[in-house]
C-alpha atoms as a PDB file:
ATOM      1  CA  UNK A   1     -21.336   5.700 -28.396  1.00  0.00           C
ATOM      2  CA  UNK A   2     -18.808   3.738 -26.818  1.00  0.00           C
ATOM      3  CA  UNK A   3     -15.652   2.252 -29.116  1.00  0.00           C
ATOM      4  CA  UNK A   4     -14.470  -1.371 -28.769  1.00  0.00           C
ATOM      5  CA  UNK A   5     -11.086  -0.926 -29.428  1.00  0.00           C
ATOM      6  CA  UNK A   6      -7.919   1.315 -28.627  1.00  0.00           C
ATOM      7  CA  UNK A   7      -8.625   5.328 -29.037  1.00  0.00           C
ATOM      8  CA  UNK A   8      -4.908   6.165 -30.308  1.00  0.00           C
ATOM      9  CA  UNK A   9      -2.015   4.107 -31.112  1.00  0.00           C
ATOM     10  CA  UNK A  10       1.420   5.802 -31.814  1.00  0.00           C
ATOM     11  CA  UNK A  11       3.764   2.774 -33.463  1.00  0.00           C
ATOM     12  CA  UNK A  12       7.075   3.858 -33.925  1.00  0.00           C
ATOM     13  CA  UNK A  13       5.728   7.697 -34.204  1.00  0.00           C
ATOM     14  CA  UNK A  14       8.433   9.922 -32.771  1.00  0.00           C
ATOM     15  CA  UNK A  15       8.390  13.378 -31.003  1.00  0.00           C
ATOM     16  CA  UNK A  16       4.354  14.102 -30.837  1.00  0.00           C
ATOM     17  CA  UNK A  17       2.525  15.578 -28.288  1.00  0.00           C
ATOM     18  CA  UNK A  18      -1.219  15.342 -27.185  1.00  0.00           C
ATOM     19  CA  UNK A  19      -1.946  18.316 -24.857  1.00  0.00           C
ATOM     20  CA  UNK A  20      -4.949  19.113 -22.963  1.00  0.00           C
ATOM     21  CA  UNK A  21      -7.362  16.261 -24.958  1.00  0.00           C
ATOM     22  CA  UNK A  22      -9.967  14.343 -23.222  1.00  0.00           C
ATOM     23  CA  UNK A  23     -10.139  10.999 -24.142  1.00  0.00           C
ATOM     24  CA  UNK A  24     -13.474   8.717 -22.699  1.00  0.00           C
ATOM     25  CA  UNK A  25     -15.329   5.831 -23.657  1.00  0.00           C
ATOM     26  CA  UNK A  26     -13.972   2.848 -25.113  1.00  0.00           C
ATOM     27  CA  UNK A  27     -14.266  -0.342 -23.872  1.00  0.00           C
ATOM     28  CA  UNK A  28     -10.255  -0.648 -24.542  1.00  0.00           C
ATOM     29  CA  UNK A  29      -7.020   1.372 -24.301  1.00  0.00           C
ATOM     30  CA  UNK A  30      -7.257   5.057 -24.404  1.00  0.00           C
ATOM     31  CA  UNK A  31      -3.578   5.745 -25.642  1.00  0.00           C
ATOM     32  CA  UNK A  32      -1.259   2.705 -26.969  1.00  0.00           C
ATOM     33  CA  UNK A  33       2.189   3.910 -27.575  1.00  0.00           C
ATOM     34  CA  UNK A  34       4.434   1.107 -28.897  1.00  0.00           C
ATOM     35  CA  UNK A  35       8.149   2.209 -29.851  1.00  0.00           C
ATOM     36  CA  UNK A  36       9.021   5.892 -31.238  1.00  0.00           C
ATOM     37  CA  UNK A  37      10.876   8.554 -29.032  1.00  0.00           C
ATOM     38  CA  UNK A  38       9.744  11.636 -27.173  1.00  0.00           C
ATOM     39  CA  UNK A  39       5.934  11.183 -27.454  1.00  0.00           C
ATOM     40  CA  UNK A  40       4.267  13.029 -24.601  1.00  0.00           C
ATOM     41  CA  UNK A  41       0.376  12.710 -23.215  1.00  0.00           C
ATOM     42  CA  UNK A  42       0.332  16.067 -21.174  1.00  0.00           C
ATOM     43  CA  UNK A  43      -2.306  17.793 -19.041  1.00  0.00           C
ATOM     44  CA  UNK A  44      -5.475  15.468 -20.554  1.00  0.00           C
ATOM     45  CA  UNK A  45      -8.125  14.124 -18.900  1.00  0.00           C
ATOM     46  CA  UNK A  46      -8.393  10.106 -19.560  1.00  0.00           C
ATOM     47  CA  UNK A  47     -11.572   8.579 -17.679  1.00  0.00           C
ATOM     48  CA  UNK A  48     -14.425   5.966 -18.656  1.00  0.00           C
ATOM     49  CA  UNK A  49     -12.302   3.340 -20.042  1.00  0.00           C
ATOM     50  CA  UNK A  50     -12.755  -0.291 -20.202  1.00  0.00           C
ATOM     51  CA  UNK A  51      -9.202  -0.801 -20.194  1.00  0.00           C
ATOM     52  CA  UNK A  52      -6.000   1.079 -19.409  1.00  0.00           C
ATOM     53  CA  UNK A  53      -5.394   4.692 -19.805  1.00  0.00           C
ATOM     54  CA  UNK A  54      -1.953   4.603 -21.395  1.00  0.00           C
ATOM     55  CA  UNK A  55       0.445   2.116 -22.280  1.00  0.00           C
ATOM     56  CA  UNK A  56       4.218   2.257 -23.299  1.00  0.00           C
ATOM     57  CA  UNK A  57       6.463  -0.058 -24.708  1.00  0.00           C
ATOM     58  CA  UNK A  58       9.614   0.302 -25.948  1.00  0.00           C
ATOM     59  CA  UNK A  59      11.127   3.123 -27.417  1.00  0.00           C
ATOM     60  CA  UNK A  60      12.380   5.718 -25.709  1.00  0.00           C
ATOM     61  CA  UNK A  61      11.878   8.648 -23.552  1.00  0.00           C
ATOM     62  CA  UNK A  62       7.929   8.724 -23.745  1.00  0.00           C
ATOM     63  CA  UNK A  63       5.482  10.193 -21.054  1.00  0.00           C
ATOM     64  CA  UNK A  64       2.935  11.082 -19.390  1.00  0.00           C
ATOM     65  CA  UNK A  65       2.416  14.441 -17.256  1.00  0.00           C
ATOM     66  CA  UNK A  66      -0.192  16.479 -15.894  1.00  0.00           C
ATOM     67  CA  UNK A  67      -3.107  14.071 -16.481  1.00  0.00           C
ATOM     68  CA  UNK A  68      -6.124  13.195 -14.566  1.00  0.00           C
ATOM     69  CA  UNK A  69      -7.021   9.416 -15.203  1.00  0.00           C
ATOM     70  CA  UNK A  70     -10.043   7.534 -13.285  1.00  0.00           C
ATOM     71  CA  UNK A  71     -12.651   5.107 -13.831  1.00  0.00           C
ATOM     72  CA  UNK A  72     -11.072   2.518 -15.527  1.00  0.00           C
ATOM     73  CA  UNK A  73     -11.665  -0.885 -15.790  1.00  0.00           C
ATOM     74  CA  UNK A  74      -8.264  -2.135 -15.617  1.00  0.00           C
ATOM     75  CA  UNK A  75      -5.183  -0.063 -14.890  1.00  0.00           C
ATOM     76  CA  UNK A  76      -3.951   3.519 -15.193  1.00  0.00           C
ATOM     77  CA  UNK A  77      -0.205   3.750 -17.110  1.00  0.00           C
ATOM     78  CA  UNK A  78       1.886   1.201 -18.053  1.00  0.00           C
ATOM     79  CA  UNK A  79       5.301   1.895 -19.209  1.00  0.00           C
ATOM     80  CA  UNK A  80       7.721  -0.656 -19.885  1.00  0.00           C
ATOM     81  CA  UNK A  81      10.560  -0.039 -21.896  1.00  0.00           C
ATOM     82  CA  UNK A  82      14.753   0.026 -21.605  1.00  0.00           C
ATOM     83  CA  UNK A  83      17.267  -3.240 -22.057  1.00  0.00           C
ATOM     84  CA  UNK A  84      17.791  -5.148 -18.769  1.00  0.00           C
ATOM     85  CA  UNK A  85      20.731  -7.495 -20.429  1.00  0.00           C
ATOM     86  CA  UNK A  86      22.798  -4.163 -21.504  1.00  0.00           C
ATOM     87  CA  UNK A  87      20.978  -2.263 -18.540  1.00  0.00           C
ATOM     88  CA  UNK A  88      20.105   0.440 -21.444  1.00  0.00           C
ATOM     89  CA  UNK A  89      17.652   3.340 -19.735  1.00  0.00           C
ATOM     90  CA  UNK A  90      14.324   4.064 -21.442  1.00  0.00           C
ATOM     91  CA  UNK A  91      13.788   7.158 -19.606  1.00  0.00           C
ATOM     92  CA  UNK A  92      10.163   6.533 -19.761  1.00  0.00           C
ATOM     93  CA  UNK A  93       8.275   8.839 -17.211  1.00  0.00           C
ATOM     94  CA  UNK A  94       4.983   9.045 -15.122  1.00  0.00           C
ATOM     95  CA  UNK A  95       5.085  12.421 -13.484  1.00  0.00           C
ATOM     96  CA  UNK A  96       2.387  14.575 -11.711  1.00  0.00           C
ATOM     97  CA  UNK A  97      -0.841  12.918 -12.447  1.00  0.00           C
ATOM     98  CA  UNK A  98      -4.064  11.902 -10.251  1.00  0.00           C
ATOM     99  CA  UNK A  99      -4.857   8.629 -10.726  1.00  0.00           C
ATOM    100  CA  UNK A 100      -7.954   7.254  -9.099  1.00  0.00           C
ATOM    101  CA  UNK A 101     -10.932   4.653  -9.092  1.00  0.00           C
ATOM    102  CA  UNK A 102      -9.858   1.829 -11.182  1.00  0.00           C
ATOM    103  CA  UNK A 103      -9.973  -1.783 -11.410  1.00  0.00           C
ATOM    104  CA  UNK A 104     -13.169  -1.440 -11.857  1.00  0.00           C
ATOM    105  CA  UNK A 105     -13.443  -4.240 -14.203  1.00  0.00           C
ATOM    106  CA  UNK A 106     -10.475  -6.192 -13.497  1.00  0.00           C
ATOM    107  CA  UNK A 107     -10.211  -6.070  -9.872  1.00  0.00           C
ATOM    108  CA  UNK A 108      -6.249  -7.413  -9.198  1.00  0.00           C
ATOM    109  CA  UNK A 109      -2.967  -6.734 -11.090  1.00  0.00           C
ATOM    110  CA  UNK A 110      -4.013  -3.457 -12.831  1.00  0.00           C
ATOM    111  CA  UNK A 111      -2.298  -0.903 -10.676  1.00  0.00           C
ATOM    112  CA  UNK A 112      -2.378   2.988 -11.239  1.00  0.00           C
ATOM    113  CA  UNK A 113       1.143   2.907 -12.343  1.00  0.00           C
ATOM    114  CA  UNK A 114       3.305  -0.235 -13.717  1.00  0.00           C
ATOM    115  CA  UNK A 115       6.611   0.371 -14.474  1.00  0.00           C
ATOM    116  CA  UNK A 116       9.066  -2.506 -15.577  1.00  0.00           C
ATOM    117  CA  UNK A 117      12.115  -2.535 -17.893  1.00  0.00           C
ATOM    118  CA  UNK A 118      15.419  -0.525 -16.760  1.00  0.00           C
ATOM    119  CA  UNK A 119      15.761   3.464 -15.892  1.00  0.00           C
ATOM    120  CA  UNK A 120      11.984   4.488 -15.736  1.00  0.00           C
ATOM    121  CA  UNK A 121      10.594   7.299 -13.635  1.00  0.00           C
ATOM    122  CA  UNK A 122       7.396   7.813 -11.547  1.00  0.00           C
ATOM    123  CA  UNK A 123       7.359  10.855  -9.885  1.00  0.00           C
ATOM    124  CA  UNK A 124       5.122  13.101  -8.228  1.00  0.00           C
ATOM    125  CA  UNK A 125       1.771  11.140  -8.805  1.00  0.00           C
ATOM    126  CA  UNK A 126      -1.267  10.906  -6.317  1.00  0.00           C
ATOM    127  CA  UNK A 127      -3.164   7.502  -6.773  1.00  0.00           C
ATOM    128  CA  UNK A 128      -5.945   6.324  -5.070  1.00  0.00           C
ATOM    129  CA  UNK A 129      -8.880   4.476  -4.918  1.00  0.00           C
ATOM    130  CA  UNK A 130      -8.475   1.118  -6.184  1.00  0.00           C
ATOM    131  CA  UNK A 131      -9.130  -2.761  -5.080  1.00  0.00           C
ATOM    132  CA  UNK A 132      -5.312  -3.877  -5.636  1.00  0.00           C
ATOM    133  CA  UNK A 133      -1.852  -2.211  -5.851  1.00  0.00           C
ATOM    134  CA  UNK A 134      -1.459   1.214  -6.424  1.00  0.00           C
ATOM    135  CA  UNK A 135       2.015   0.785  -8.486  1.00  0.00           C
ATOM    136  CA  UNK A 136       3.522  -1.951  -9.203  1.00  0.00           C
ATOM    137  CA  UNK A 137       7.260  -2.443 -10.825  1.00  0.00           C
ATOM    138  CA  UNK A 138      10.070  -4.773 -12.125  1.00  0.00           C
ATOM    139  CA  UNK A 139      13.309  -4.105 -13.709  1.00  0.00           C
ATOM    140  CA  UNK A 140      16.531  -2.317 -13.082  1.00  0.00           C
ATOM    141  CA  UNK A 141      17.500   1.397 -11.891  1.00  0.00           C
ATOM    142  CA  UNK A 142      14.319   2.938 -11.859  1.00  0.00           C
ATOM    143  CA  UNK A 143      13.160   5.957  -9.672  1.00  0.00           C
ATOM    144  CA  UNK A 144      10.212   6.259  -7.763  1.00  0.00           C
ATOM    145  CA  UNK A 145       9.680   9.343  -5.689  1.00  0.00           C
ATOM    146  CA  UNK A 146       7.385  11.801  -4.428  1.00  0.00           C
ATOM    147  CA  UNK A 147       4.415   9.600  -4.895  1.00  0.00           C
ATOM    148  CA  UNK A 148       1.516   9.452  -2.724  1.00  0.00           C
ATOM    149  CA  UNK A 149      -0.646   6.711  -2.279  1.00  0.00           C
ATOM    150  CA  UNK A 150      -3.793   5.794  -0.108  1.00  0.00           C
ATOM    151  CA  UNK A 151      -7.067   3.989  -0.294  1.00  0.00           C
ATOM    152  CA  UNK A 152      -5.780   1.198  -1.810  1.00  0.00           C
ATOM    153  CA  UNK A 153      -6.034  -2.701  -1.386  1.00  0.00           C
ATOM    154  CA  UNK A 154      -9.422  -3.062   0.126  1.00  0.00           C
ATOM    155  CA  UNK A 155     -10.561  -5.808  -1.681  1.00  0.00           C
ATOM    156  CA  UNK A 156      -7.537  -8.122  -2.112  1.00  0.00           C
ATOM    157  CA  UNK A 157      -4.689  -9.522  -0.119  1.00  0.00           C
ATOM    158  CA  UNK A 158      -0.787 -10.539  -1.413  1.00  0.00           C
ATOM    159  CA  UNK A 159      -0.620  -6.997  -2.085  1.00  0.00           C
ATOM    160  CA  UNK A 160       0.681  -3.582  -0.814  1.00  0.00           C
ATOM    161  CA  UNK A 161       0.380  -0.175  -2.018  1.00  0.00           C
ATOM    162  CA  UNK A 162       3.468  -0.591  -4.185  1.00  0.00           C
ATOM    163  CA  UNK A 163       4.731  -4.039  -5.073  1.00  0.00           C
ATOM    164  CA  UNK A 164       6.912  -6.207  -6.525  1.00  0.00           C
ATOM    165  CA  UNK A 165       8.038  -9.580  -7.671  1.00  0.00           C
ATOM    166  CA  UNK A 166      10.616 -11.721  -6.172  1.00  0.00           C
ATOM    167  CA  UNK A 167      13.433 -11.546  -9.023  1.00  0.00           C
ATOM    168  CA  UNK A 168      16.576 -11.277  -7.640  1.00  0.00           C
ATOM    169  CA  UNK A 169      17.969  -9.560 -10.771  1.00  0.00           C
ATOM    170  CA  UNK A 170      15.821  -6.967 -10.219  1.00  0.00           C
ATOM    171  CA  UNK A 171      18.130  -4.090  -8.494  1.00  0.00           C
ATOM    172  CA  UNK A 172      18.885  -0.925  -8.539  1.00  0.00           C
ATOM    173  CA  UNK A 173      15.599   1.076  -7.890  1.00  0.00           C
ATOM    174  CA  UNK A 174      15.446   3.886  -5.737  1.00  0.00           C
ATOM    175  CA  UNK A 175      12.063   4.061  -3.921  1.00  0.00           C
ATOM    176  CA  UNK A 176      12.355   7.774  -1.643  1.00  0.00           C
ATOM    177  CA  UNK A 177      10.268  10.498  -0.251  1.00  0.00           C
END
């Protein structure tokens, strides 16, 4: 049986951890996190969706680790979170997951990772697989390393394995390695 709406939504939970879950089929969201601190979604297995695998927003140092996420209709993890007027940090992360095969649904502007807000990290991930960007970010002072990326952008064009808008305010991120 496949669900309609969002599998789990954390609002304004604080320091809880899903380990090792698998969470499949739903037409929405698998994992909605909206405020709260220290929430982690570590070493589960998020595939089948209709929509995105996680989202973030807001709050504070939430994550996602370990995970295998694919075959999704829109996106793979979306964190957004941190003050750009005060330049406050989130310290969201994205670190060490395989993201692959999605957009299947909505083919453009549903990368594998989004980032945006101010002192975010996405580290460490392999994406692939996918009609549009791979990651995609806006905001201040984030860091993005160790990620690898290929397959990507085959059916689209005003795009690039990573990309970003043209906001001038937007400084600070370190892309390396």
């Amino acid at each position: 049986m496949t669900l309609k709406g969002t599998l789990l939504k954390l609002d304004n939970v604080s320091h809880v951890t899903f380990q090792g879950l698998i969470f499949e089929y739903t037409r929405g969201t698998a994992v909605r996190m909206t405020g709260g601190t220290g929430n982690r979604i570590v070493g589960c297995t998020l595939r089948n969706l209709g929509a995105w695998a996680v989202t973030a927003s807001g709050g504070a140092d939430n994550g996602v680790r370990d995970c295998d996420v694919y075959n999704l209709g829109r996106g793979g993890i979306s964190i957004r979170g941190g003050d750009r007027k005060a330049l406050t940090p989130a310290n969201h992360f994205v670190r060490n997951n395989h993201i692959h095969d999605i957009g299947e649904w909505n083919r453009m502007y549903v990368p594998g990772v989004s980032v945006h807000g101010v002192g975010n990290v996405v580290a460490n991930n392999l994406i692939h697989n996918g009609p549009h960007q791979a990651l995609s970010f806006g905001g201040n002072d984030h860091i993005i390393e160790y990620n690898e990326m290929h397959s990507m952008c085959y059916e689209s064009n005003d795009a690039g394995a990573m990309y970003s808008g043209r906001d001038w305010t937007q400084r600070g991120t370190q892309i390396r390695y």
